[in-house]
N, C-alpha and C. Protein backbone atom coordinates (compact mmCIF):
# COMPACT_ATOMS: atom_id res chain seq x y z
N UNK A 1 124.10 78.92 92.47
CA UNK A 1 123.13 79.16 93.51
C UNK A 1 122.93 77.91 94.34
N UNK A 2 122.97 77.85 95.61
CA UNK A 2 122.72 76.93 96.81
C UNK A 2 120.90 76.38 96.84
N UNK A 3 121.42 75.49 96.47
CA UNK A 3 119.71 74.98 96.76
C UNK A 3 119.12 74.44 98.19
N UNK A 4 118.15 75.03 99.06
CA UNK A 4 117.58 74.53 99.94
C UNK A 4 117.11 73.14 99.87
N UNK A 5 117.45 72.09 100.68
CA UNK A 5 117.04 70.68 101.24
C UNK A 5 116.99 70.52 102.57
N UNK A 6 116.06 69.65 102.94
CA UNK A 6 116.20 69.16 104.52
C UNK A 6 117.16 67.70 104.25
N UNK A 7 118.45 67.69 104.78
CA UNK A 7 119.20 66.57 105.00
C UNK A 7 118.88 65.63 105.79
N UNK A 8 119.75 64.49 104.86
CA UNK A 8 119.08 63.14 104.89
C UNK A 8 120.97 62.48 105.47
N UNK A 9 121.02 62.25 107.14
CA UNK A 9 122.25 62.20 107.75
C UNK A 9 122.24 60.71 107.50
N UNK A 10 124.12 60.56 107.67
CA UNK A 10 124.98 58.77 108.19
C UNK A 10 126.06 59.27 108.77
N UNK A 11 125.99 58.99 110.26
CA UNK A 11 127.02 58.82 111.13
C UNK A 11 128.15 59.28 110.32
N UNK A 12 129.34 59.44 110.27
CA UNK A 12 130.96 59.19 110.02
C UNK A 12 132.25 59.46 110.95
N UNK A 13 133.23 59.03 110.50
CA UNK A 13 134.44 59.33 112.09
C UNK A 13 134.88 60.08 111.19
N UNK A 14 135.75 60.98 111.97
CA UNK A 14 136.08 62.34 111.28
C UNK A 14 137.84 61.97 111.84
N UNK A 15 138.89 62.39 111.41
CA UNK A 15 140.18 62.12 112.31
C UNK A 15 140.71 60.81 112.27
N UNK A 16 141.74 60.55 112.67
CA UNK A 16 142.40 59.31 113.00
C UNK A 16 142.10 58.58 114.12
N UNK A 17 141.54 59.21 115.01
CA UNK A 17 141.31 58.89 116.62
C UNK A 17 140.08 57.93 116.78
N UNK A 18 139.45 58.22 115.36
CA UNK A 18 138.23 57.29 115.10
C UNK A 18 137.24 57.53 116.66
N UNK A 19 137.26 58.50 117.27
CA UNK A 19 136.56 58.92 118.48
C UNK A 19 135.21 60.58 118.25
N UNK A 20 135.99 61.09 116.57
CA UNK A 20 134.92 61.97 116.42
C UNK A 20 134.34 61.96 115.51
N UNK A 21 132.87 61.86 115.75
CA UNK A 21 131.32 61.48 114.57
C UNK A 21 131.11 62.92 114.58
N UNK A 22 130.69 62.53 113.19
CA UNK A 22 129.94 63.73 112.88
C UNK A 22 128.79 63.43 112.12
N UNK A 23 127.90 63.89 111.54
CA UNK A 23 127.31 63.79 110.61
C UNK A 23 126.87 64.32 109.00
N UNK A 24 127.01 63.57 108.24
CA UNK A 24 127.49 63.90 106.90
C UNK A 24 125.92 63.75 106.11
N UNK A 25 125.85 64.69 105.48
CA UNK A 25 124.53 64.60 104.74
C UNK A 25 125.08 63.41 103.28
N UNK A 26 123.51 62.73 103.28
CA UNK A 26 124.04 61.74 102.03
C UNK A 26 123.47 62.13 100.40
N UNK A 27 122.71 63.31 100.47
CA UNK A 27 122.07 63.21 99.35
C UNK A 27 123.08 64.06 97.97
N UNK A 28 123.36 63.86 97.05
CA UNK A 28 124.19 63.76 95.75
C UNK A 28 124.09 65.35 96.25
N UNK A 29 125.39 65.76 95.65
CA UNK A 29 125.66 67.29 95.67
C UNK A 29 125.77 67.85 96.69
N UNK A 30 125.79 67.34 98.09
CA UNK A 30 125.48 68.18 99.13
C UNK A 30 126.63 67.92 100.01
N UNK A 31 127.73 69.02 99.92
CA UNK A 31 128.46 68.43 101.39
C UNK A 31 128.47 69.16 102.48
N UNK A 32 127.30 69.04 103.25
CA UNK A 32 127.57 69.38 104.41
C UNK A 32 127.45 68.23 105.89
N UNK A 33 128.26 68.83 106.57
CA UNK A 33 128.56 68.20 107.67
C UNK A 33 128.18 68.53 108.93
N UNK A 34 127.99 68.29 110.52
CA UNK A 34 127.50 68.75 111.39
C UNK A 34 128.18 67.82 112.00
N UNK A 35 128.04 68.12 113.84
CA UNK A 35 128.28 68.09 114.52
C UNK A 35 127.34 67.00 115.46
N UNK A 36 127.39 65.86 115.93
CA UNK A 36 125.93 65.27 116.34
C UNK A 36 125.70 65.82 117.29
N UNK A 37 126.23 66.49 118.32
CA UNK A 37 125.68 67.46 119.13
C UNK A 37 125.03 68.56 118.56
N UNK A 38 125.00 69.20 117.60
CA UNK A 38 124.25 70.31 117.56
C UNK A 38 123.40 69.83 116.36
N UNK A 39 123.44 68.46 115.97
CA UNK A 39 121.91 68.32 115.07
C UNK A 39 120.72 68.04 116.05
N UNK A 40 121.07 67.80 117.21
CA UNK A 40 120.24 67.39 118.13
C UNK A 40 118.68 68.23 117.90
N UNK A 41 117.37 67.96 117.87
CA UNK A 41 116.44 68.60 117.84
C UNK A 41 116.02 69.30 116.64
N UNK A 42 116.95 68.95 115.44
CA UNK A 42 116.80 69.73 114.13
C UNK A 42 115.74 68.48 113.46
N UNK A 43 115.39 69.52 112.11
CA UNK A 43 115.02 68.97 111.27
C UNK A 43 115.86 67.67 109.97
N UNK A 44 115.47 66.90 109.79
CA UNK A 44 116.05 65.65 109.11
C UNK A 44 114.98 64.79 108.29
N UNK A 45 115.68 64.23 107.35
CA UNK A 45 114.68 63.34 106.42
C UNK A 45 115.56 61.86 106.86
N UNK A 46 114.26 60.57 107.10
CA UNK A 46 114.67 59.52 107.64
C UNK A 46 115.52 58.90 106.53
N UNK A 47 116.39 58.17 107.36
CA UNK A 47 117.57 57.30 105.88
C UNK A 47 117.14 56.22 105.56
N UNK A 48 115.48 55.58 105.94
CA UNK A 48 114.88 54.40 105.47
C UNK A 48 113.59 54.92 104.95
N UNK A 49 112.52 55.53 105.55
CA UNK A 49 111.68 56.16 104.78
C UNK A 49 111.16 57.37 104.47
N UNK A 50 113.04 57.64 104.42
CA UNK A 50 112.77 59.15 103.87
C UNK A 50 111.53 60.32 103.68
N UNK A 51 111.09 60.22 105.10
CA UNK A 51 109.69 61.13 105.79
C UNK A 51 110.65 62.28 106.99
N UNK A 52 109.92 63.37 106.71
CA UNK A 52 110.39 64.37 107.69
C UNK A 52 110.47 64.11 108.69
N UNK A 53 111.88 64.07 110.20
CA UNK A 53 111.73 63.73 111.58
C UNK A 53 112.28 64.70 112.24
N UNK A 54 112.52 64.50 113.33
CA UNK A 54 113.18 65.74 114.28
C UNK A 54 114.47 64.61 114.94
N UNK A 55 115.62 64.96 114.70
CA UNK A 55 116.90 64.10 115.17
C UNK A 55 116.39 63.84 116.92
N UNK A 56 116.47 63.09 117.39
CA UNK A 56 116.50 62.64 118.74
C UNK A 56 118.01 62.27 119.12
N UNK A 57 117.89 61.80 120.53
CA UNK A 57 119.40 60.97 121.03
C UNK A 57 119.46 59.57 120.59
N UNK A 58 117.98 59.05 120.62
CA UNK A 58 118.24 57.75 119.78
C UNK A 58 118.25 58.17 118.80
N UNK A 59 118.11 58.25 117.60
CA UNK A 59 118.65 58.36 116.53
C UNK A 59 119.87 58.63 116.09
N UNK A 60 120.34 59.61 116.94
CA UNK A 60 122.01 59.93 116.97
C UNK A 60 122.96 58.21 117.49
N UNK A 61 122.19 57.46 118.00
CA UNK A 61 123.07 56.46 118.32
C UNK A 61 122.82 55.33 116.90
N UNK A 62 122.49 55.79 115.63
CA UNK A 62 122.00 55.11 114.73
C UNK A 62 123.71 55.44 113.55
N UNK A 63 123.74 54.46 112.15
CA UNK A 63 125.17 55.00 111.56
C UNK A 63 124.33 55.66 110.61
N UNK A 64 123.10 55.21 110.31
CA UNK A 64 122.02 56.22 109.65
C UNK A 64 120.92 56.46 109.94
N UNK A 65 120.70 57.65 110.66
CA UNK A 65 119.89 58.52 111.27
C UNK A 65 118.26 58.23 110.55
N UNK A 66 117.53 57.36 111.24
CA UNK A 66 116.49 56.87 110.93
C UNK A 66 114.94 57.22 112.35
N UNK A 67 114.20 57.46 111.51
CA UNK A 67 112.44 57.51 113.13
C UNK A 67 112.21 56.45 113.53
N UNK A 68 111.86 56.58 114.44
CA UNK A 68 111.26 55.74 115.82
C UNK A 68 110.61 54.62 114.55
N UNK A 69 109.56 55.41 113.59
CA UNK A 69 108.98 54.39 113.02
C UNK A 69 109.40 53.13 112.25
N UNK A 70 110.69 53.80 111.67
CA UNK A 70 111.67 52.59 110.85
C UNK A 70 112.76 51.69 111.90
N UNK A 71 112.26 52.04 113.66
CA UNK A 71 113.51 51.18 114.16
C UNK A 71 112.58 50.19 114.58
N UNK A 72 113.62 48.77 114.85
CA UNK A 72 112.82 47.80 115.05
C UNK A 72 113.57 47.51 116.91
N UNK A 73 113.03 47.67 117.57
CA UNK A 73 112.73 47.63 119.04
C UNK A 73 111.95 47.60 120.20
N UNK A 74 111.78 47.46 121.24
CA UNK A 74 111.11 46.99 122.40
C UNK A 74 109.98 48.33 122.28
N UNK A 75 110.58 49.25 122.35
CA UNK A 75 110.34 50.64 122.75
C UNK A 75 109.23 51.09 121.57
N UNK A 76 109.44 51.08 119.89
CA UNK A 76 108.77 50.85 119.55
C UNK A 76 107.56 50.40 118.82
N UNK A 77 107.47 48.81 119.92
CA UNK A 77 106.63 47.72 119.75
C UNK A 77 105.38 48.28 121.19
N UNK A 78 106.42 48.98 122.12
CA UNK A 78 105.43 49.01 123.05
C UNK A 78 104.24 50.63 122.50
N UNK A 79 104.97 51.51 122.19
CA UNK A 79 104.85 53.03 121.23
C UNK A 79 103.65 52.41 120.58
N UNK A 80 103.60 51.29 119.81
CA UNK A 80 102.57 51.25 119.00
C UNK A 80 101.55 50.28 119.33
N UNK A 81 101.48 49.52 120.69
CA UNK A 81 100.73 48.93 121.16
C UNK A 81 99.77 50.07 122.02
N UNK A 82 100.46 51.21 122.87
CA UNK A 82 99.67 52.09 123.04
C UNK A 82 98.73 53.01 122.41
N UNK A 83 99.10 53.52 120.74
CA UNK A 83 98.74 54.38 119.85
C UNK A 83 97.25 53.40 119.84
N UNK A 84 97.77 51.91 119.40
CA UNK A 84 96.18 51.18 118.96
C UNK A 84 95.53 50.72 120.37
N UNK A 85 95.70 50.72 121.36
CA UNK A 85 94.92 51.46 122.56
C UNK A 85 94.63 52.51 122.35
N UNK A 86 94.59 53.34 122.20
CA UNK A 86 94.13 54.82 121.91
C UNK A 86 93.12 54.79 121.06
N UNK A 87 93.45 54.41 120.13
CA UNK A 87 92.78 54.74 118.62
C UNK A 87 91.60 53.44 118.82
N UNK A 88 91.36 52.51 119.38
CA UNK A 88 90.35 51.79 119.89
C UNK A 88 89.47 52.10 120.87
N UNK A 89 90.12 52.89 121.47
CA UNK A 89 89.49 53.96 122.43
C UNK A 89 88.40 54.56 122.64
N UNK A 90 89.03 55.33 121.52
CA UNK A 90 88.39 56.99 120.97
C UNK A 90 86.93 56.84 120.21
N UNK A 91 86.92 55.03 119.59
CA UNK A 91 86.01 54.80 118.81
C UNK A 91 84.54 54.66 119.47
């Protein structure tokens, strides 16, 4: 019997051409594979703190498919300078 999981993706090249990614679920027992075009907008568990996300385009440019919250960048440093504007806000 097939057991239901939400997959937990890492990039891989598929071919010799080393030009087609796909994405390979990492968790023990599971081989399935996808397409990074059509994980686009799905459901996913992050590959750093393994919390429920929704695949984005950034993330697809990741070799393991990780949230906004576990990346370290401009984008978001600025994401969370606004949230605590907000949340100082509201008070």
């Amino acid at each position: 019997m097939k057991k239901k999981h939400i997959h937990k993706y890492k990039r891989v090249n598929l071919g010799r051409d080393k030009k087609y990614h796909v994405l390979r679920c990492t968790l023990p027992h599971c081989t399935h594979y996808i397409d990074k075009e059509l994980a686009l907008n799905r459901e996913a568990l992050c590959a750093i703190c393994e919390e429920k996300m929704i695949i984005t385009r950034a993330a697809l440019r990741n070799v393991r498919v990780h949230c906004l919250k576990c990346t370290r960048s401009k984008k978001r440093n600025e994401v969370e300078r606004i949230l605590e504007l907000i949340e100082t806000g509201m008070r």
